[in-house]
Protein backbone atom coordinates (compact mmCIF):
# COMPACT_ATOMS: atom_id res chain seq x y z
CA UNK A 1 210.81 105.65 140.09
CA UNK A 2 208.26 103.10 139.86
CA UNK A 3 207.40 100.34 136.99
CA UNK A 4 204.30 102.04 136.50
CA UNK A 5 205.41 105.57 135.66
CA UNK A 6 207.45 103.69 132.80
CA UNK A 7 204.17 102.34 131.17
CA UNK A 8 203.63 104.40 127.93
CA UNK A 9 200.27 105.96 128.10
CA UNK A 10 197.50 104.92 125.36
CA UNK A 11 195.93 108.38 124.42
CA UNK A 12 192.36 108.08 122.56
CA UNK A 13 192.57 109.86 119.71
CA UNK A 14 191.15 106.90 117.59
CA UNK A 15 187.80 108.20 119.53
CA UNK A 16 187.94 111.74 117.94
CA UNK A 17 188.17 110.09 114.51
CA UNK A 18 184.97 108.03 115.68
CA UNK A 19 183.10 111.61 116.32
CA UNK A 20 184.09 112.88 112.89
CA UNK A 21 182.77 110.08 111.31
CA UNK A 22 179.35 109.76 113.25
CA UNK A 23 178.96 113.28 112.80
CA UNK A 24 179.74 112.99 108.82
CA UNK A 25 176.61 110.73 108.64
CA UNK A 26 174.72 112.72 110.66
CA UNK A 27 175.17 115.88 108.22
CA UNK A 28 174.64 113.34 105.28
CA UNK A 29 171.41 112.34 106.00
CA UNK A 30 169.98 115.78 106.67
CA UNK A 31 171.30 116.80 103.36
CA UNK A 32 169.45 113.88 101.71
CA UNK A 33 166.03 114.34 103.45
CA UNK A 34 165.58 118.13 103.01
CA UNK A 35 164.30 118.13 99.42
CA UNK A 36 161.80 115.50 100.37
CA UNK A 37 160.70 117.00 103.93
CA UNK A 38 160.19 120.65 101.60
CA UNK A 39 158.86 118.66 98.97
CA UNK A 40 155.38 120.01 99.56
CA UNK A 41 156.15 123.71 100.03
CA UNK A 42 158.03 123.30 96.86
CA UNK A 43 155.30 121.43 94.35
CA UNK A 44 152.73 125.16 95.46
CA UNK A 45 155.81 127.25 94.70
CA UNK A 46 156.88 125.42 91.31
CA UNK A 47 153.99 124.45 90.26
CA UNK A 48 154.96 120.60 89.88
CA UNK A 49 152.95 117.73 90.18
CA UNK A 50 153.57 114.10 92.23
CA UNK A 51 155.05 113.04 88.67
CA UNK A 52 157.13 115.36 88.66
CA UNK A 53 158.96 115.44 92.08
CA UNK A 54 159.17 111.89 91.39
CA UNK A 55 161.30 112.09 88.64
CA UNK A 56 163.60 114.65 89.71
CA UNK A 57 164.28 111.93 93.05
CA UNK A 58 165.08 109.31 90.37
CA UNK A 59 168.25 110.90 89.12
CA UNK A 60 169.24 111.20 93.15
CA UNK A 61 169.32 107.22 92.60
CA UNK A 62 171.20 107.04 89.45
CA UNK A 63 173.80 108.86 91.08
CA UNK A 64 174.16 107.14 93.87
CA UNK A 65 174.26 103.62 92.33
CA UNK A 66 177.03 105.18 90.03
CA UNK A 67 179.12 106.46 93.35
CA UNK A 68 178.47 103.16 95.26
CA UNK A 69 179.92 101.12 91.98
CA UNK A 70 182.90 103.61 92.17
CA UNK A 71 184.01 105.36 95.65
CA UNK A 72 185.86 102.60 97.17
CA UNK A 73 188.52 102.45 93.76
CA UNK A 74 188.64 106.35 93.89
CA UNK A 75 189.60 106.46 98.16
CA UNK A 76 192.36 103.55 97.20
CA UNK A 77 193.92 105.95 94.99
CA UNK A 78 193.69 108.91 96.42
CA UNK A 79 193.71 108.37 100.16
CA UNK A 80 191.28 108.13 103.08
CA UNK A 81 191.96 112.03 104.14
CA UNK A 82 191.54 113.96 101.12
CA UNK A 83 189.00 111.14 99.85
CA UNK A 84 186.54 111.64 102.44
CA UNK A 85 187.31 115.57 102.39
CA UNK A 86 186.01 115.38 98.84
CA UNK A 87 182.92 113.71 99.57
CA UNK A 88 181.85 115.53 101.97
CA UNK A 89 182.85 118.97 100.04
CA UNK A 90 181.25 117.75 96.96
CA UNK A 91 177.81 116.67 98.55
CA UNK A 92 177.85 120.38 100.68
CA UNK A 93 177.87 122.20 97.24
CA UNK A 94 175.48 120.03 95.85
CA UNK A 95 172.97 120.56 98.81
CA UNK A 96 173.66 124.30 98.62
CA UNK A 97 173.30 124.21 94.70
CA UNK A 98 169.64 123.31 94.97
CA UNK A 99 169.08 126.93 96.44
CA UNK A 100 170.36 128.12 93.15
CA UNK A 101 167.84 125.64 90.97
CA UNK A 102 164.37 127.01 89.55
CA UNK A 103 163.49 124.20 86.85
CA UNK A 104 163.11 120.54 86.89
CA UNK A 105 166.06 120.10 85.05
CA UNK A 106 168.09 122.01 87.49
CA UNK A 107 166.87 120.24 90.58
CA UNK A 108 167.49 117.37 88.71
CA UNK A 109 171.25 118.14 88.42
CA UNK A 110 171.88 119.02 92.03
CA UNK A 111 169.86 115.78 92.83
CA UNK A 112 172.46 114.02 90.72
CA UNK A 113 175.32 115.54 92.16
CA UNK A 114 174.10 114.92 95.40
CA UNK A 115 173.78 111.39 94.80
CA UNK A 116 176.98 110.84 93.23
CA UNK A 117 178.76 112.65 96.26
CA UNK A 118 177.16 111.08 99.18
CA UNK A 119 178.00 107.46 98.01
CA UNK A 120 181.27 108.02 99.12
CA UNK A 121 180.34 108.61 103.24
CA UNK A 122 179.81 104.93 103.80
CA UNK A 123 183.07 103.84 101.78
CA UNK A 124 185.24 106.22 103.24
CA UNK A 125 183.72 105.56 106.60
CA UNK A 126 184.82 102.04 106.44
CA UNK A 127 187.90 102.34 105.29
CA UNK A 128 188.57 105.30 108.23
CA UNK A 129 187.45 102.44 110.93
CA UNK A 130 189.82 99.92 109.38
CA UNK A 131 193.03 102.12 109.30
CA UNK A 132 192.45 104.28 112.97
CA UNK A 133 190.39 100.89 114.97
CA UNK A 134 191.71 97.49 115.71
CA UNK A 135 189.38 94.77 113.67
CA UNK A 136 187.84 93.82 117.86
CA UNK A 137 186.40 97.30 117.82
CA UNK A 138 185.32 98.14 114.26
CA UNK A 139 181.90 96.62 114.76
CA UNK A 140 181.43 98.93 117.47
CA UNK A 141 182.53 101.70 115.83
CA UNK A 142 181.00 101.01 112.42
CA UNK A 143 177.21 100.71 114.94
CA UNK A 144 178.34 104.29 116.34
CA UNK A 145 179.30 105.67 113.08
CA UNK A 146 175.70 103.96 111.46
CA UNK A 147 173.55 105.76 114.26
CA UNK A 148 174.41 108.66 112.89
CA UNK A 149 172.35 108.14 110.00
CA UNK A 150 169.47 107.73 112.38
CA UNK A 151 170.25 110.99 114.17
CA UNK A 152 170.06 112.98 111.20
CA UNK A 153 166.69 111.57 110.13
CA UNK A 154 164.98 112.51 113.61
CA UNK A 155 167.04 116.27 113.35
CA UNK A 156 165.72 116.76 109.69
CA UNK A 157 162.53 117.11 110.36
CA UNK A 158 162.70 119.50 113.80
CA UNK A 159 165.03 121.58 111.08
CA UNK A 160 164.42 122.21 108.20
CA UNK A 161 160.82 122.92 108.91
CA UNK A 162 162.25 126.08 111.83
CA UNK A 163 164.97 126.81 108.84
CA UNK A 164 161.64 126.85 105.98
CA UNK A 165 159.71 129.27 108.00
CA UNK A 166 161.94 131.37 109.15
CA UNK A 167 164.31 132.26 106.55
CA UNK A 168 162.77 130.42 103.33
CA UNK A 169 163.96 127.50 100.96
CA UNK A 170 166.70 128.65 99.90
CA UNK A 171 168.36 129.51 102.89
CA UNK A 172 167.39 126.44 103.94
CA UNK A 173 169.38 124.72 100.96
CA UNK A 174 172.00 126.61 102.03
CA UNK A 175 172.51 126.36 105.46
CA UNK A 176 171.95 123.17 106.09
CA UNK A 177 174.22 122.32 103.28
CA UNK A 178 177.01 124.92 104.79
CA UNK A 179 177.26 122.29 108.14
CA UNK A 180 179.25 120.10 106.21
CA UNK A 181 181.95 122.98 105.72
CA UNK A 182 182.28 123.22 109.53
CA UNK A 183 183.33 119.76 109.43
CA UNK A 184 185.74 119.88 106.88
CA UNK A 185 187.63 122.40 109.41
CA UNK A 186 188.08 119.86 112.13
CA UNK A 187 188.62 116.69 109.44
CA UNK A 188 191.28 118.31 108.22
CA UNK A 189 192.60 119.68 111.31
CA UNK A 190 192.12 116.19 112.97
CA UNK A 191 192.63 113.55 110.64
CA UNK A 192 196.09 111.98 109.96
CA UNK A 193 196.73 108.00 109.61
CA UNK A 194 197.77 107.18 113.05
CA UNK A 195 201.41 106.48 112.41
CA UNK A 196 201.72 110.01 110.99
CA UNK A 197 199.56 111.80 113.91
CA UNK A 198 200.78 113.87 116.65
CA UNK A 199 199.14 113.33 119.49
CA UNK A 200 199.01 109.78 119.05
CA UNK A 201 200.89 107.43 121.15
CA UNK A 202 203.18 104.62 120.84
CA UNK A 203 200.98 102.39 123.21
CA UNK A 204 197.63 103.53 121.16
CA UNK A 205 199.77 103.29 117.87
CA UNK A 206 200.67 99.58 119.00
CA UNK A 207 196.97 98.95 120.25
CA UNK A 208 195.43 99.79 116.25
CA UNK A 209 198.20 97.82 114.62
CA UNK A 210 197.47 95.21 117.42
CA UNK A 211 196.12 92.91 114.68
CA UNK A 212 198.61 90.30 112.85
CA UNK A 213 198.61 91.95 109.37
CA UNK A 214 196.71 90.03 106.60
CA UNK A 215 196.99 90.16 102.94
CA UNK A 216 193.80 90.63 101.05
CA UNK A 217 193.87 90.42 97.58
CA UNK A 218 191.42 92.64 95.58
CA UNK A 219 188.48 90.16 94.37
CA UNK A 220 186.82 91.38 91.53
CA UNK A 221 183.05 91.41 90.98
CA UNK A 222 182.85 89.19 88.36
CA UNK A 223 183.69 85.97 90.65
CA UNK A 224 181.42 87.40 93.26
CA UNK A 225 178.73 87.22 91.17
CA UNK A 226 179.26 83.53 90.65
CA UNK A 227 177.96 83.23 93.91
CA UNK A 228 174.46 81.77 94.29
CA UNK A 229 174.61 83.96 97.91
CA UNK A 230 175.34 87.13 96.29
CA UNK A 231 172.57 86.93 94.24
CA UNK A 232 170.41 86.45 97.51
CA UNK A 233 171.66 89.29 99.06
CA UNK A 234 171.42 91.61 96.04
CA UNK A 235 167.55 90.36 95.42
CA UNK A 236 166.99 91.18 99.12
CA UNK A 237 168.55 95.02 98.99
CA UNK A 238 166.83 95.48 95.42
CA UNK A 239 163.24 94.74 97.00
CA UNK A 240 163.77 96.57 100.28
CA UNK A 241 165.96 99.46 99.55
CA UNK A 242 163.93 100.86 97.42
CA UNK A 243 161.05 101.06 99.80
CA UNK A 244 162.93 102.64 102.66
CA UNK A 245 164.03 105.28 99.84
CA UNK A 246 160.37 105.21 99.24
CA UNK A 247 159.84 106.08 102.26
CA UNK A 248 162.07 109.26 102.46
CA UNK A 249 160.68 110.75 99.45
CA UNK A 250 157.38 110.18 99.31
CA UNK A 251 156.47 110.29 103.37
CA UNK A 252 155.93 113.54 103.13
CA UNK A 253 154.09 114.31 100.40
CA UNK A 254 151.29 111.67 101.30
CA UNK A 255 151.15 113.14 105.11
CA UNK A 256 150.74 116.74 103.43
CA UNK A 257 148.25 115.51 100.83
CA UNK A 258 146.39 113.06 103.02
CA UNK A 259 146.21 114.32 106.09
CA UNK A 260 147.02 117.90 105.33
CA UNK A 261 149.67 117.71 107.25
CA UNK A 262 151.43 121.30 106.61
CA UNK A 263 155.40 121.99 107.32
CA UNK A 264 155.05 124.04 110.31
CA UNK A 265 153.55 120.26 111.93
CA UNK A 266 156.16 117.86 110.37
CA UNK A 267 158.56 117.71 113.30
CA UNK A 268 156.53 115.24 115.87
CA UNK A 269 155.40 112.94 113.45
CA UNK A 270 158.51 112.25 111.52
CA UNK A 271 160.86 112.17 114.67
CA UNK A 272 158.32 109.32 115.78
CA UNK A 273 158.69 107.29 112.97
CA UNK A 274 162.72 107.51 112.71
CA UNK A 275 162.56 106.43 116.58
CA UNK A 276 160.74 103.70 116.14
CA UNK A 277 163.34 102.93 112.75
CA UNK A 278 165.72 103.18 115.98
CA UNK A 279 164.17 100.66 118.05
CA UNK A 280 163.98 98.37 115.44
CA UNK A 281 167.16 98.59 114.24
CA UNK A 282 168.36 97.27 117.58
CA UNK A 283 165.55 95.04 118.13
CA UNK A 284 165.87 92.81 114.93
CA UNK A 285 169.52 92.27 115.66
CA UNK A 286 169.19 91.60 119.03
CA UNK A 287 165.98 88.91 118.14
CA UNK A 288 168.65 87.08 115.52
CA UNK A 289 171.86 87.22 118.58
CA UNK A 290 169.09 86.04 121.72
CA UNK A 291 167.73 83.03 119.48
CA UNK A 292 171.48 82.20 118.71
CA UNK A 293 172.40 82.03 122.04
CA UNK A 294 169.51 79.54 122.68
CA UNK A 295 171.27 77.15 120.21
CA UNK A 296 169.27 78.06 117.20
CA UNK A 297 171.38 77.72 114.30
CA UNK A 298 172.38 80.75 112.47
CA UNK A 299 170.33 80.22 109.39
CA UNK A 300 167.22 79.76 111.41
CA UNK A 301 167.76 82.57 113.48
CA UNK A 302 168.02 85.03 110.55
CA UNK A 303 165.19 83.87 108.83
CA UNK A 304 163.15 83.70 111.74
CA UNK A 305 164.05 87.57 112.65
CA UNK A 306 163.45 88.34 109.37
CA UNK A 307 160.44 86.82 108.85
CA UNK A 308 159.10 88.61 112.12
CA UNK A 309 160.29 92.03 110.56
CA UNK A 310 158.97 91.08 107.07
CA UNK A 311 155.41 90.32 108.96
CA UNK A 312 155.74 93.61 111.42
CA UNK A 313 155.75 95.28 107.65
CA UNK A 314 152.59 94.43 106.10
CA UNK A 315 150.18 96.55 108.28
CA UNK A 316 151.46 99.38 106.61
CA UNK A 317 149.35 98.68 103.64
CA UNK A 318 146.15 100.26 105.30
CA UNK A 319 147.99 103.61 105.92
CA UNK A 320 145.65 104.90 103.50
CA UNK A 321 142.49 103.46 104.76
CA UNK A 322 142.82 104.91 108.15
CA UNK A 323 141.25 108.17 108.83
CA UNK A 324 143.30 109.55 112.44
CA UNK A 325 146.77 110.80 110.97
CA UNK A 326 148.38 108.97 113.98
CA UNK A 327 147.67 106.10 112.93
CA UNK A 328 148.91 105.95 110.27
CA UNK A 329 152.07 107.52 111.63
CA UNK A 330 152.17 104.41 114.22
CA UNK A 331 151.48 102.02 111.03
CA UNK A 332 154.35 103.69 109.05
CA UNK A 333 156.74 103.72 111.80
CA UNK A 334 156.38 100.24 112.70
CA UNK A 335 157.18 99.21 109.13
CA UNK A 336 160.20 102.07 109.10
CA UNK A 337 161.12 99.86 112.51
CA UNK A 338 160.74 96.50 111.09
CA UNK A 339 162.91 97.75 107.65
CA UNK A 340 165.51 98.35 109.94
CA UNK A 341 166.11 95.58 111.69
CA UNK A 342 165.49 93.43 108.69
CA UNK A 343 168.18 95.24 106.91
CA UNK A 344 170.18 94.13 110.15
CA UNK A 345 170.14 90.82 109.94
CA UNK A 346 170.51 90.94 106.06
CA UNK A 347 173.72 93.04 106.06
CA UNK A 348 174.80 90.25 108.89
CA UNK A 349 174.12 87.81 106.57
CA UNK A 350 177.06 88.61 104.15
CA UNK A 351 179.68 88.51 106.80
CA UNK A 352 177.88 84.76 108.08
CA UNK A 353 178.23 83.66 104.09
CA UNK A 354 181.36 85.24 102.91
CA UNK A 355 185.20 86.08 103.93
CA UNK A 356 186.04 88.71 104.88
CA UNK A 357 188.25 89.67 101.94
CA UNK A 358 184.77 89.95 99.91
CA UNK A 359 182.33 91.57 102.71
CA UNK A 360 182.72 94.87 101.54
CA UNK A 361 182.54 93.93 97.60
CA UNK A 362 179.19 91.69 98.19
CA UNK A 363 177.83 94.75 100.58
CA UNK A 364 178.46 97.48 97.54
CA UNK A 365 176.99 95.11 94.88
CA UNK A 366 173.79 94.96 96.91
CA UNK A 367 173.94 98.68 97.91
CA UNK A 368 174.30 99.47 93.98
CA UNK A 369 171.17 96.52 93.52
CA UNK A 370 169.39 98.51 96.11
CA UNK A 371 169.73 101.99 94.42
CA UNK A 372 168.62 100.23 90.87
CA UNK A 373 165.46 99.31 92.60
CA UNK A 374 164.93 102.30 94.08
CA UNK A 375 165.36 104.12 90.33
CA UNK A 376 162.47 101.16 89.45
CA UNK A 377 160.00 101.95 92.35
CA UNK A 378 160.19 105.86 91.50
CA UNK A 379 159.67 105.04 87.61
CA UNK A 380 156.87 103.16 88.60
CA UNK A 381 155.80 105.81 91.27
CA UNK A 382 156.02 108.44 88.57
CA UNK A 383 153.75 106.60 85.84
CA UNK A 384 150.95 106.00 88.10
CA UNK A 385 150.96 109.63 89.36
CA UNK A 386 150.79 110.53 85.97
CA UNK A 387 147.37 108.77 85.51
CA UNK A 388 146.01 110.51 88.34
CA UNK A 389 144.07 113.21 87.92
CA UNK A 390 142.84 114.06 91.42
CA UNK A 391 143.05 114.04 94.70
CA UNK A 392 141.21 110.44 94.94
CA UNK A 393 143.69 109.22 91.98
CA UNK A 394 146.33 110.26 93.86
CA UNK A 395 145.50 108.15 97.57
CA UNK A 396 145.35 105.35 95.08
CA UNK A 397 148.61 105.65 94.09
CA UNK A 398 149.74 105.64 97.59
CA UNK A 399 147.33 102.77 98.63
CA UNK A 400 149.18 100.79 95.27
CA UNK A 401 152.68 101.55 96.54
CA UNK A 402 151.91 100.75 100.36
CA UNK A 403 150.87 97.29 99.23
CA UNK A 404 153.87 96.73 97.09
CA UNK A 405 155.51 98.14 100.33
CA UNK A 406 154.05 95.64 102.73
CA UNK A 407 154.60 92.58 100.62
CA UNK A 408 158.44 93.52 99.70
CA UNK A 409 159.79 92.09 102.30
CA UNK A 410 157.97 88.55 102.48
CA UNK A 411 158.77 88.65 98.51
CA UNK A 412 162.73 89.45 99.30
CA UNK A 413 162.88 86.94 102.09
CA UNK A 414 161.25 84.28 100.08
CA UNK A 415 163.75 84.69 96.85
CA UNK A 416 166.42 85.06 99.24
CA UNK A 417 165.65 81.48 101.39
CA UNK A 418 165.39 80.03 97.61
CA UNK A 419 169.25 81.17 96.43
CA UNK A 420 170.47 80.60 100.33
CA UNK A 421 168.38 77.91 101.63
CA UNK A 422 171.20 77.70 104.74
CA UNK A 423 173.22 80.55 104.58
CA UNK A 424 176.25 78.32 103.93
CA UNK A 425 179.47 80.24 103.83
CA UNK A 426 180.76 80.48 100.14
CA UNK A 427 184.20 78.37 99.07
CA UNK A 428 187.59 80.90 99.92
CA UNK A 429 187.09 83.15 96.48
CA UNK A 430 190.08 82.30 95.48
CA UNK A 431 188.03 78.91 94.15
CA UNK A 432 184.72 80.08 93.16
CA UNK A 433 182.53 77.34 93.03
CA UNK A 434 179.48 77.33 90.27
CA UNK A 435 176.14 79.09 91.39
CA UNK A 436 173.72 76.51 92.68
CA UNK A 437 170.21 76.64 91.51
């Protein structure tokens, strides 16, 4: 018999768990954008006004900075398998629920619940990659898993529009949220930690526990936010978070009022803006890793791709002044683009200023900062559409809040150069140092 019959074989199930969880963020983003993509259809059949589909989005955000704050203790105690599992369960009746809803109030609820469920995909995503994927191939799989999210937001809109029309908006609440069931058949058919799954083998079982095990201590928030660099980061996902959630809820509702854009149309616009988020999602981290490899150092090459980004953003503030609805679809989706791969260099940021014992903290701080500022921009958003009293007040509203959405980004950048001015890794946080001015 020869040597190489004797070689154990390395089976791939760790690839299977890296479906599931691509496919998890997939169905989590078309949850969240189908109340904003029928957002128009539902203001003529409920009567409500701008202000009023505005506030029922806020309480989407107070959820979900509440979940962020609190997933990643809750999947610790309870377990990766049936942490995830709940997520994912919870969020499908909550999407489903809004089929049930008739009032403000009650859209309001399964808005909350919504929120409060789906901050557990990302959390329970990483924590899957860390137990099933060796640390050389989490970044890989953590980009796969995160390109889900982009998936969803170009199937959302060729959707729900063919769901709307075809069987109405409730049974669009409800199917759409009943996809997430047919997942839960295969996570729980699939999933096991590796050591305890079947068709896992020794060699692949040796090849995720390749890594020399580390011990990580816990490090609390509190010391974190010692941290003149935290601060940076959470001032940069305050400002710019809550313009891409802008951007979600309010998209459609200014193409349909603007442009008269109606539902049956939504589908080729919106998939052009989410692939250009695509583009330049890649692009901005790939601007950042080419200007490295020319022997820029890393804080310059950061900033610099950031800056680019941060300038691609600003046309966007003439959406409104344009009078061909493409473009303004071209001037939305190049700032959607140049979001993206600013938010790529920024979440790279924490992992070039901190260890990786605190990555995940500083990253859930500034996801929770993010949400806060998104419950600010929709307060605001809500106010001003309650002083308008026509069509004309209303384009002023979105002419304010595309301003405040072009100039974000320089704003963020320019707070976060002050608190980072090198992006100088922190002391081990086992020694906090003082935050510097």
């Amino acid at each position: 018999m020869s040597n190489a019959a004797e070689i154990p074989r390395r089976t791939r199930v760790r690839w299977t768990i890296c479906a599931l969880l691509f496919f998890a963020v997939t169905i989590n983003y078309i949850d969240r954008l189908v109340f904003g993509i029928l957002s128009p259809e539902l203001q003529k059949i409920f009567g409500w006004s701008n202000a009023d589909y505005t506030g029922i989005a806020f309480w989407f955000e107070v959820a979900y900075a509440i979940g962020l704050a609190s997933f990643g203790r809750l999947l610790d105690w309870i377990g990766t398998r049936r942490g995830f599992a709940l997520s994912l369960a919870g969020w499908s009746v909550a999407a489903g629920m809004h089929a049930l809803m008739s009032t403000i109030g009650g859209f309001s609820f399964a808005r909350f619940l919504l929120g409060l469920t789906e901050a557990g995909v990302f959390p329970a995503a990483v924590k899957t990659a860390a137990e099933w994927f060796p640390r050389k191939e989490r970044a890989l799989v953590m980009g796969i898993v995160n390109a889900g999210s982009n998936v969803g937001a170009v199937v959302a809109p060729l959707l729900v529009p063919w769901l709307f029309i075809t069987y109405g908006w409730r049974w669009t609440f409800i199917v759409t949220g009943g996809i997430g069931f047919v997942w839960l058949i295969f996570w729980f058919w699939l999933y096991r930690m590796p050591e305890e799954h079947p068709k896992v083998s020794a060699a692949e079982l040796e090849h995720i526990r390749g890594d020399a095990p580390i011990q990580m201590a816990p490090i609390p928030w509190v010391r974190l936010l010692g941290y003149s660099q935290t601060w940076a980061f959470i001032v940069a996902k305050f400002f710019t978070d809550a313009v891409w959630r802008w951007y979600l809820y309010l998209l459609p509702l200014f193409f349909s009022q603007h442009f008269k854009l109606d539902i049956k149309n939504f589908g080729l616009p919106f998939v052009t803006i989410y692939l250009m988020a695509d583009v330049g999602s890649v692009g901005g981290g790939w601007l950042s890793s080419w200007l490295l490899g020319r022997g820029w150092t890393v804080n310059a090459a950061r900033k610099f791709a950031m800056l680019v980004c941060a300038l691609c953003v600003l046309p966007v503030m003439f959406a409104t002044q344009v009078s061909n609805m493409w473009v303004a679809v071209l001037l939305v989706g190049l700032a959607a683009s140049a979001h993206q791969g600013f938010s790529s260099n920024l979440f790279t940021t924490v992992s070039d200023m901190f260890p990786k014992p605190a990555i995940a903290s500083v990253v859930g701080i500034g996801g929770t900062a993010g949400a806060l500022g998104a419950m600010l921009l929709l307060t605001l958003t809500g106010r001003l559409f309650q002083g308008a009293t026509s069509a004309v007040g209303n384009l002023r509203v979105f002419t304010t809040l595309f301003i405040i959405a072009g100039c974000a980004y320089l704003l963020a950048l320019g707070l976060m150069h002050l608190l980072a001015p090198k992006l100088r890794p922190v002391d081990e946080p086992s020694t906090p140092s003082p935050a510097s001015p």
